[in-house]
Every structure is written in structure tokens, then in C-alpha cells.
Protein backbone atom coordinates (compact mmCIF):
# COMPACT_ATOMS: atom_id res chain seq x y z
CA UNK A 1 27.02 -0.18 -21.48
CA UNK A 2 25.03 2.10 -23.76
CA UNK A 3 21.32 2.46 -23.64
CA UNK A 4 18.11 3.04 -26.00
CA UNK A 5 15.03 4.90 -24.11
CA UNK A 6 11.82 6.66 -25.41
CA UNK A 7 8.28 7.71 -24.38
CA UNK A 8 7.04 10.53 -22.20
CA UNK A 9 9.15 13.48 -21.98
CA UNK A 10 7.17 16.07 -21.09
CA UNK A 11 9.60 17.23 -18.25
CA UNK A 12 13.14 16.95 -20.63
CA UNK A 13 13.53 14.10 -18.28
CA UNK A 14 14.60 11.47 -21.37
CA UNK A 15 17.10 14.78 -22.17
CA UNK A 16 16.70 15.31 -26.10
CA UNK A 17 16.60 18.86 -27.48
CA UNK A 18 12.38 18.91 -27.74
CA UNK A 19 9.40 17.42 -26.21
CA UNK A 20 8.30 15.93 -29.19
CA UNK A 21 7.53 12.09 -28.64
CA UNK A 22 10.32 9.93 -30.48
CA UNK A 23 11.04 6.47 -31.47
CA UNK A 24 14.02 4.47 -29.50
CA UNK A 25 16.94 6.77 -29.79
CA UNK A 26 20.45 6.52 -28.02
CA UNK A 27 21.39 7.94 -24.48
CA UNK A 28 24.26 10.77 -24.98
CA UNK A 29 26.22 10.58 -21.71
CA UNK A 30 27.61 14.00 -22.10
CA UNK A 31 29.73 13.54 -19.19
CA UNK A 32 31.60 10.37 -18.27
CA UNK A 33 30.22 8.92 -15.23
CA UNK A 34 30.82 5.41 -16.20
CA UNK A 35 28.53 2.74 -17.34
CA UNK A 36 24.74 2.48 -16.66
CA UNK A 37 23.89 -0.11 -14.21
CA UNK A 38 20.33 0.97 -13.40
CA UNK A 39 17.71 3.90 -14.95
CA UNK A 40 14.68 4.11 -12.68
CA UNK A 41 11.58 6.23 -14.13
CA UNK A 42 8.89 8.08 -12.45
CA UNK A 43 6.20 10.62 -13.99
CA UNK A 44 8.52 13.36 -14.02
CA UNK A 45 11.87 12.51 -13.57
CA UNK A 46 14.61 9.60 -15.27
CA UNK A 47 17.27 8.52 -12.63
CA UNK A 48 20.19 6.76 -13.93
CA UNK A 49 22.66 5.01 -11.44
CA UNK A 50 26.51 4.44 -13.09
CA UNK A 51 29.32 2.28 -12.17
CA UNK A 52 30.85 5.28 -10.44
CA UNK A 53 28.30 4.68 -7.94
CA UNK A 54 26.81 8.31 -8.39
CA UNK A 55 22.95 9.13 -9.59
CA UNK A 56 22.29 11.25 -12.19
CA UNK A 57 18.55 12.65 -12.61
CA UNK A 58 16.90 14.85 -15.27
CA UNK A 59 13.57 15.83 -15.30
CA UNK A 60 11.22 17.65 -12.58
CA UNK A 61 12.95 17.66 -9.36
CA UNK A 62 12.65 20.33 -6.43
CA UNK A 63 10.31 22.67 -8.70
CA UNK A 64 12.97 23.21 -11.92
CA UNK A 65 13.31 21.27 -14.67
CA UNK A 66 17.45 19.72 -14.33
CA UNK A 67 19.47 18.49 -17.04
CA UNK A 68 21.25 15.35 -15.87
CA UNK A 69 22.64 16.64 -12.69
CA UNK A 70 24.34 14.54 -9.77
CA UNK A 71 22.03 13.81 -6.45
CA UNK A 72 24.99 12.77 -4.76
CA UNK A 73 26.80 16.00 -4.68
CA UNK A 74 26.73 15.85 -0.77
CA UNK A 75 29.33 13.16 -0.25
CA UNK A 76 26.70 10.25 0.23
CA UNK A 77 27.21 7.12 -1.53
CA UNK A 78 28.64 5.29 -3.75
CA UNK A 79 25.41 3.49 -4.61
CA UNK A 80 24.74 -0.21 -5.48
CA UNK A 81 20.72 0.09 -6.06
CA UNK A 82 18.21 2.37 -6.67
CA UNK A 83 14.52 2.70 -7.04
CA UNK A 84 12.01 5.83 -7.93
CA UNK A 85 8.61 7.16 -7.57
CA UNK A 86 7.26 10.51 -8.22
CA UNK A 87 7.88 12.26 -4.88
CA UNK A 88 11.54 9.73 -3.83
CA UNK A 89 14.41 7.87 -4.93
CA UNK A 90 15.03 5.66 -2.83
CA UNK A 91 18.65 4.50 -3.20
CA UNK A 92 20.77 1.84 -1.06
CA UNK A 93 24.96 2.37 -0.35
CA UNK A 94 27.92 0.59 -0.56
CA UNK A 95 27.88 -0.18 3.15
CA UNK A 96 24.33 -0.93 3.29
CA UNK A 97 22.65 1.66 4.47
CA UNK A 98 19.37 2.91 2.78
CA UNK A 99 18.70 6.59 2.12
CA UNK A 100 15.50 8.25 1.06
CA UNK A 101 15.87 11.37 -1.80
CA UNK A 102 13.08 14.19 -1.45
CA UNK A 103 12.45 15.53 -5.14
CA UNK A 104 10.46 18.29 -3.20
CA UNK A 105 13.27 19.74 -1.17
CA UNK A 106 16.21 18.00 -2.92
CA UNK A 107 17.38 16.81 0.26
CA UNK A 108 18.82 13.35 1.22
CA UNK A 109 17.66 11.55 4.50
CA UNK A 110 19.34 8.37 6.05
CA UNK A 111 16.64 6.31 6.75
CA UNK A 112 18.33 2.93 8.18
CA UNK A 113 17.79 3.89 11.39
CA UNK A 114 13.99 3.94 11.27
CA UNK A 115 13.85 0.61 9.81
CA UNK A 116 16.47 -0.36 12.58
CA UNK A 117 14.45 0.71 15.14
CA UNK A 118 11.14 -1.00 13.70
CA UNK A 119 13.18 -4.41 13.54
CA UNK A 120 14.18 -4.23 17.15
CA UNK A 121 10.43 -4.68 18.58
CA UNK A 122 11.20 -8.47 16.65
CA UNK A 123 14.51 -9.37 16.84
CA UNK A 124 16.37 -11.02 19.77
CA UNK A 125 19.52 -10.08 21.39
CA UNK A 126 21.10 -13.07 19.89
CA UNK A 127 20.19 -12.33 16.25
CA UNK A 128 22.25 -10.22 14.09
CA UNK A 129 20.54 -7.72 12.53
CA UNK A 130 20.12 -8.17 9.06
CA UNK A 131 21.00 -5.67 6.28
CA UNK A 132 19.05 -4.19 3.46
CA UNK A 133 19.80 -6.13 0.25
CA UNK A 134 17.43 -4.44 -2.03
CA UNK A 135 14.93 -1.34 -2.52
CA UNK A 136 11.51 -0.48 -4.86
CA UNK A 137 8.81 1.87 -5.01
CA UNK A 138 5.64 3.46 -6.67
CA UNK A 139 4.17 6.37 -6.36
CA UNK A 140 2.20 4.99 -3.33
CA UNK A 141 4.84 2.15 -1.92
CA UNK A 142 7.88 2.20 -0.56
CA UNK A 143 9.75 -0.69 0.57
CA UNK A 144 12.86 -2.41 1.58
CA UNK A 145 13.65 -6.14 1.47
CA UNK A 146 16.30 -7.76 3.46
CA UNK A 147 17.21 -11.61 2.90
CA UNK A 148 13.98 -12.62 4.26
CA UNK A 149 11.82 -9.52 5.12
CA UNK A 150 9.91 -6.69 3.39
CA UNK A 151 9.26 -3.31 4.89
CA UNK A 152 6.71 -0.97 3.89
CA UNK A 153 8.66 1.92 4.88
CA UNK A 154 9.04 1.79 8.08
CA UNK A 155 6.61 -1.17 8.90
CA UNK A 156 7.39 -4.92 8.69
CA UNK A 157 4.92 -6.44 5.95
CA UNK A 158 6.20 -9.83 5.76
CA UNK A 159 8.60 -12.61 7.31
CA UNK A 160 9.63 -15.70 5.90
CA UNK A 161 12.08 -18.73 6.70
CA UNK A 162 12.84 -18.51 3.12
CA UNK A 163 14.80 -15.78 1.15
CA UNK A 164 13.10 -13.23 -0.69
CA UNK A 165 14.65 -13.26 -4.23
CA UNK A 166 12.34 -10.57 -5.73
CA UNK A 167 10.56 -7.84 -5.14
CA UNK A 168 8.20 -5.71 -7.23
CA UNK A 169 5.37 -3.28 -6.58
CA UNK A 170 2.76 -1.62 -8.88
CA UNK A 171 0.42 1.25 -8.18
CA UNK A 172 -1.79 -0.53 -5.99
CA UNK A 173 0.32 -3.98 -5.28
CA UNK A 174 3.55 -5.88 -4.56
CA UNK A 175 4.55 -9.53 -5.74
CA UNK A 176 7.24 -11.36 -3.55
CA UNK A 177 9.08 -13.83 -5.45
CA UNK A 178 10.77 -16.59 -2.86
CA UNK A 179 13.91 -18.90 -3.44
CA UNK A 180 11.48 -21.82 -3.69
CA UNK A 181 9.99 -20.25 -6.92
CA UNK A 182 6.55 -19.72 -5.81
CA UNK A 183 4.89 -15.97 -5.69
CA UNK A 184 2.88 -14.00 -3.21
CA UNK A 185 0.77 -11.04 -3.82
CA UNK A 186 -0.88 -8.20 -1.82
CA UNK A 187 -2.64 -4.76 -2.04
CA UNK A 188 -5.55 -3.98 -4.55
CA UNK A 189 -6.82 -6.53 -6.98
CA UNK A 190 -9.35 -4.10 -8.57
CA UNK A 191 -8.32 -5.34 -11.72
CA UNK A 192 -7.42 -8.57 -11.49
CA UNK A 193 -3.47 -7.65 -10.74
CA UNK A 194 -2.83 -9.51 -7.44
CA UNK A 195 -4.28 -13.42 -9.80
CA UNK A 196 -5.81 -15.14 -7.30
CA UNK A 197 -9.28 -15.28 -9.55
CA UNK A 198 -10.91 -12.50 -7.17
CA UNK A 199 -11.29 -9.05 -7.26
CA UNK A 200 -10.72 -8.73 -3.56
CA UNK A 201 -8.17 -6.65 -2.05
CA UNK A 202 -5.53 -8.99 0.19
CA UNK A 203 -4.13 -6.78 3.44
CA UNK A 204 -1.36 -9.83 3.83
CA UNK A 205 0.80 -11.60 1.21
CA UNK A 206 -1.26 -14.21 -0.35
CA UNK A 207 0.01 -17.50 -1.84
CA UNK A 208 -0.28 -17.85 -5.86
CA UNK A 209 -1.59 -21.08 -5.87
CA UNK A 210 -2.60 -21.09 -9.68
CA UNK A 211 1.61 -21.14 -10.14
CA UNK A 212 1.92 -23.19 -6.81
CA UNK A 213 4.37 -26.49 -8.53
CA UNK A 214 5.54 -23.88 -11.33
CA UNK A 215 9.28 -22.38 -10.20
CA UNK A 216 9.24 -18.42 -11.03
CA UNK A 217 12.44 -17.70 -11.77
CA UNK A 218 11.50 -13.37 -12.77
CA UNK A 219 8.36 -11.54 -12.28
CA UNK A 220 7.24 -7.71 -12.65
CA UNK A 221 4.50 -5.60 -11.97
CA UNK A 222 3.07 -2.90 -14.11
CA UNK A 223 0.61 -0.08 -13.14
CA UNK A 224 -2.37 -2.67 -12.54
CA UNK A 225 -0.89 -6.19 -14.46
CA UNK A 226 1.36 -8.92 -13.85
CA UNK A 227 3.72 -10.90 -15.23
CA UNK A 228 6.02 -13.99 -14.15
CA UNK A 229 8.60 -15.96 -16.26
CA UNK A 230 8.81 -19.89 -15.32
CA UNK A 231 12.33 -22.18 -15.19
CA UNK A 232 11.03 -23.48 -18.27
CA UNK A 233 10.95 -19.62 -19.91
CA UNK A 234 7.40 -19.17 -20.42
CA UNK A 235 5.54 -16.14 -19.96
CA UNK A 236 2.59 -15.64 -17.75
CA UNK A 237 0.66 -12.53 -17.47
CA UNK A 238 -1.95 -11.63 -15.77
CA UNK A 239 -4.20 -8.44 -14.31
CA UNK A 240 -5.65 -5.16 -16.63
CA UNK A 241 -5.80 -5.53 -19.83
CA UNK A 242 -7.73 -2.45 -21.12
CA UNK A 243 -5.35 -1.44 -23.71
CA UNK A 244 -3.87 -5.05 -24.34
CA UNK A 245 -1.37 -4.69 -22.22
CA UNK A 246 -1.18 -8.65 -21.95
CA UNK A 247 -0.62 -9.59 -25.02
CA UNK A 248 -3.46 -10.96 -25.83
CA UNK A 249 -6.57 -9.35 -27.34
CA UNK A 250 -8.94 -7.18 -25.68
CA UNK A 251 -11.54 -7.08 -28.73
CA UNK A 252 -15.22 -8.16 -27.44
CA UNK A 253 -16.26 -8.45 -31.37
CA UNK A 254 -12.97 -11.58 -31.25
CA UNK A 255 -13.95 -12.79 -27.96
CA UNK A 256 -11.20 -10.88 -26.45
CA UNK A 257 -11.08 -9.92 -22.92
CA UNK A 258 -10.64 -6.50 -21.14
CA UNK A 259 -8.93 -8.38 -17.49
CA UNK A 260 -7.56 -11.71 -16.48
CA UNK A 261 -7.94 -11.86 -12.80
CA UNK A 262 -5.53 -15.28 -13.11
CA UNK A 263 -2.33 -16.21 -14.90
CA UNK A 264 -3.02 -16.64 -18.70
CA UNK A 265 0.58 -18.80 -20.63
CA UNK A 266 1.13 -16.16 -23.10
CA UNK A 267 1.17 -18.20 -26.93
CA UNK A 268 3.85 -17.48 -29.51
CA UNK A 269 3.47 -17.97 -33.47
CA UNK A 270 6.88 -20.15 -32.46
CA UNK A 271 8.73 -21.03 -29.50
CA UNK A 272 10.24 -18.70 -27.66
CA UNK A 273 12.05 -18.70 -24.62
CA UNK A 274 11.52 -15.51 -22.67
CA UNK A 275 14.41 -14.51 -20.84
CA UNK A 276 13.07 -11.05 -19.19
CA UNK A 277 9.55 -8.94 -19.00
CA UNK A 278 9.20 -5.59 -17.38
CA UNK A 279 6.01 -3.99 -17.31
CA UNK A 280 4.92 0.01 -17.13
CA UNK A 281 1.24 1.37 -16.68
CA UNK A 282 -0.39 0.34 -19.31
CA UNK A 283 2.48 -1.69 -21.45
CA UNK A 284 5.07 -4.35 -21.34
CA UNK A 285 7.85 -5.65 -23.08
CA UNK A 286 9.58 -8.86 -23.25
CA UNK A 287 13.26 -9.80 -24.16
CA UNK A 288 13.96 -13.58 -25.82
CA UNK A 289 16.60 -15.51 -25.16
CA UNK A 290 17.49 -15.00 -29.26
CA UNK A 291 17.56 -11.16 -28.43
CA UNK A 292 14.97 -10.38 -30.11
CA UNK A 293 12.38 -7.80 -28.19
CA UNK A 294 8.60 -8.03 -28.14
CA UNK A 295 5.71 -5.59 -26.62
CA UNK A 296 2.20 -4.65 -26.53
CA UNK A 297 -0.04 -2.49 -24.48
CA UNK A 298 -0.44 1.51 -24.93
CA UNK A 299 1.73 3.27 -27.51
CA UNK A 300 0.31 6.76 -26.59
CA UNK A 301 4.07 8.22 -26.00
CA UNK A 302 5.75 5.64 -27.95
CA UNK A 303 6.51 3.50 -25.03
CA UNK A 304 7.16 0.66 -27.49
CA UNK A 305 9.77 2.50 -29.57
CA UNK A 306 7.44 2.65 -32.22
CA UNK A 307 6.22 4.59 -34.76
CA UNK A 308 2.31 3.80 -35.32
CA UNK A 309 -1.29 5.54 -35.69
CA UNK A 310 -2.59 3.25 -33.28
CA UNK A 311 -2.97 4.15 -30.10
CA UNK A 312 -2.65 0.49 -28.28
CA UNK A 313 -1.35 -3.01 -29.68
CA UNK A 314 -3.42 -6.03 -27.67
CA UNK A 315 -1.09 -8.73 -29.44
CA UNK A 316 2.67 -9.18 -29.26
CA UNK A 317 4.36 -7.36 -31.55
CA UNK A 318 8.41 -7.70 -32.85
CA UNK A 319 9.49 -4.96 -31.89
CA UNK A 320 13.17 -5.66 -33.32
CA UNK A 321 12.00 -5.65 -36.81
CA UNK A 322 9.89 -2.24 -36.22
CA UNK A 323 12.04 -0.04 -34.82
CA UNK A 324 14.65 1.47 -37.11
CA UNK A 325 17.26 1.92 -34.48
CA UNK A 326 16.98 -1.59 -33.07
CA UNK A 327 17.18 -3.08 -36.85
CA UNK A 328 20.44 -1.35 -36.69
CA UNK A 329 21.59 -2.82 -32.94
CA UNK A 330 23.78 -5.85 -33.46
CA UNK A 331 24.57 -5.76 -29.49
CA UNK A 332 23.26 -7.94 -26.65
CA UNK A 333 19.78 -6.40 -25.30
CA UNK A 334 21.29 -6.93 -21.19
CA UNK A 335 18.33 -5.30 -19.52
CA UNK A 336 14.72 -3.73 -20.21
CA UNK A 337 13.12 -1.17 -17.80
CA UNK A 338 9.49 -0.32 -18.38
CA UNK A 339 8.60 2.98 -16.71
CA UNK A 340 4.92 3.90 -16.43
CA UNK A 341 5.32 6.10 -19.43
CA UNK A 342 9.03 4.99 -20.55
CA UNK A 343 10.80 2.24 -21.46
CA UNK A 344 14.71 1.79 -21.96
CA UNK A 345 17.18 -0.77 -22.60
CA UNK A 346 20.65 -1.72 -21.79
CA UNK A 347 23.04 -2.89 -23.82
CA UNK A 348 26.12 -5.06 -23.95
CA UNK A 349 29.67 -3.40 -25.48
């Protein structure tokens, strides 16, 4: 699986021979650690997990700039998962146990059994205890998910009857996405991000209830927005919108506005079924089920893969017919990862 990636590289961490801010251009795995199943940003750092099961970082980590060097060089893994902020990675094995990467020290640090011991105050003799299934960050949040619980590492945040089939966290917030299709929200709401219509920070998960009867079948959170794709594959975003970052416009001379503290449907000139949407600080993108790849939002560090003078695009944009590499791509788009600053995408053989 090959990959496209561009935007912020101001710590070699996107590994091209300058810092100069590019279009999309091509990965070059130097090295053959098999294909990419997962590439994680932070401010500093790209992590890349392979097929081999091993992570492979460049960027800022431990106080020197590396150049796409293995973090698992210890013996731990293989890994299945991974997730990363500015100061962690936090990464979950083969056998299910969930380990915690310092960028500061370079170290590695078990930490199942500290979420092992927090589930013990709440879990009978007679239950089994449950593994973790997946892991995410920010630069402020850290948690874990099993089949039905979240931990804010090491603290249980939520419980459910239900299974937890996403999980996704911002700089301020999280959105839980549950097997019945319906979404909760929690943390700040300063700007609209957690869509319950109030700007009022929620210390619990919170019920949706403007997509309560709407299945969510995909969501993502970006740096202080939201979005949430429906069985039906339309788009709902929702949150900041300061540098258009939903899609829709943020002019005040057009009637535009600069936050949407509730789900807005995103329009299309024609329909569209969206497929995915990943989100970064200030931009998103969004992958149709025709391939073709849309975005919007801050273009600062050509987080679209665009070339442009302006600064911020507050309207979807094709960004398959802009980009001179992806005019080029006749291969199946498989995944897109926004970063705050970065955005990449996988693609089919």
C-alpha cells in the first residue's frame, strides 16, 4: 500500500530533502518494512505502523531530529494499532497489551497493568476481564477503549451495555460512536465542537440528540470541529469554523458563519456519497464513494495538497482535479488521515 502525505514539516518529520512546504508527494519507504497500515501525526513527529508490525517515526523525538527509525528496537511488539500526540505514542500489541512511548526519554512503558488495576475496583470475580481493542490521543487525551468502556488513561470515563465502535478525541473533546449508531460527546464545547447547541463544557458523555434516529456509521474529530457520516452517506459537520473548516462559508458580508454549535448536512453541487472524513486542526477532508477527494479549511502548510495564494478555503473544494499528483493516481484512495498540520492518504496496489 503506497501513500501520498504533505503539510507541516518543520521537524523533517514528512522526510523529504527540505523544509520547504510541498504539494501531495509520494512516501519513499527506503527500507522494506512492509505495507502501511496506519500513519499517526503529531506537531513534531509522523509515526507510521507497517504490516511487519514494527513503528517507524521521523521527526522530533527524544531532543534530535530522526530519520525514519524503528521504536520497536527493544523486542516489544508486533503492533496491531497505534495512536500519537506530541509528548506519546500510544501503541496496542498483538496479544493485547497496551504500551505507552515517551518521545522525551525514548523509552517504552507497559501500561496494561494500570488500566488492569483501575478495572478491578468495578469488575466482579465472575467477569472476565476485558481486553483493550483500540487506542487514541491528543496532545491533552489519552485513552483506551475496550468493547464497551473508555479510559482516560488510567481512569474509567464511560460504561455502556452497548459496544463502543468508535472512538475519537480532539484537543479539547472525545466523540463515542456506539453499535446502535447514535454519538456521545464530552470535554470543551468552547466552540461549538461537542453539537449539542450550547457552548457549555459536558464533564460526562452526553447524548447527540440532534442525530438521535440518524445511524452514524464514521465520525472524526478535528482540533475544535466535528464531523459524522450517516448509513445513508451524508456528511454532517459541525463545531469551529474560523477558517471554513466546515465546508461551508464563514463570510459575514454572504451571511456566512464563523461556528455551528449543531450538526449542519453538508450540500453538494451533486450527490455524493461520502464514504470517509478525517479532520485536523483547522481542516478536513472527505473521500467519495467515486474516489474522488474533497477538502476545505486552512491551507497554511498545504494541508490540502494544494498549491494556492489563499490562505483558507470555507467551501468544498475537488481536490482530485487540483492536485497534480492525484490527477495522475488511478489507484483506490483506501484511507485519509488528517493530522493537525498533515494530511496523508493510503492507497490500494
Amino acid at each position: 500500500m503506497g501513500m501520498f502525505w504533505c503539510g507541516f514539516n518543520g521537524f523533517n518529520q514528512l522526510n523529504i530533502e527540505s523544509n520547504v512546504n510541498m504539494d501531495f508527494h509520494a512516501h519513499g519507504d527506503k527500507e522494506n518494512y512492509g505495507e502501511i497500515l496506519q500513519v499517526a501525526f503529531s506537531w513534531s513527529t509522523a509515526s507510521i505502523l507497517t504490516s511487519s508490525g514494527i513503528i517507524v517515526a521521523s521527526g522530533l523525538i527524544n531532543k534530535k531530529i530522526i530519520n525514519f527509525e524503528v521504536l520497536n528496537d527493544l523486542g516489544y511488539g508486533p503492533f496491531k494499532s497505534i495512536s500519537s500526540s506530541e509528548s506519546k505514542i500510544l501503541a496496542l500489541d498483538s496479544i493485547g497489551k497496551c504500551w505507552s512511548y515517551s518521545k522525551c526519554n525514548g523509552k517504552w512503558k507497559d501500561i496494561t497493568p494500570i488500566l488492569q488495576s483501575e478495572k478491578q475496583v468495578s469488575v466482579s470475580k465472575n467477569q472476565n476481564q476485558q481486553s483493550i481493542n483500540y487506542v487514541c490521543c491528543s496532545d491533552t487525551i489519552h485513552l483506551a477503549v475496550t468493547h464497551n468502556e473508555i479510559y482516560s488513561i488510567p481512569t474509567k470515563i464511560f460504561d455502556s451495555k452497548f459496544k463502543v465502535t468508535q472512538v475519537v478525541c480532539g484537543f479539547e473533546h472525545i466523540v463515542i460512536l456506539m453499535e446502535t449508531g447514535c454519538l456521545y460527546t464530552q470535554g470543551s464545547s468552547s466552540r461549538g465542537q461537542l453539537g449539542h447547541g450550547e457552548l457549555v463544557e459536558e464533564d460526562y458523555p452526553r447524548l447527540l440528540k440532534s442525530l438521535d434516529g440518524i445511524r452514524v456509521i464514521n465520525t472524526s474529530a478535528g482540533g475544535w470541529h466535528t464531523a459524522a457520516i450517516t448509513e445513508y452517506n451524508d456528511l454532517y459537520m459541525w463545531g469551529w469554523n474560523h477558517s471554513g473548516q466546515l465546508g461551508i462559508s464563514n463570510s459575514p458580508e454572504s451571511g456566512g458563519i464563523i461556528m455551528a454549535p449543531e450538526p449542519v448536512l453538508i450540500n453538494w453541487p451533486e450527490e455524493t456519497d461520502i464514504e470517509q472524513v478525517s479532520l485536523g486542526a483547522r481542516h478536513s477532508m472527505v473521500l467519495s464513494k467515486n474516489n474522488i477527494l474533497w477538502g476545505c479549511g486552512w491551507n497554511a502548510h498545504k494541508q490540502l495538497g494544494i498549491e494556492t495564494y489563499q490562505l483558507t478555503c470555507d467551501r468544498m473544494i475537488n481536490l482530485s482535479n487540483l492536485s497534480p499528483l492525484l490527477k495522475c493516481n488511478v489507484r483506490k484512495i483506501v484511507k485519509v488521515v488528517c493530522g493537525a498540520w498533515n494530511s496523508a492518504l493510503l492507497l490500494g496496489k
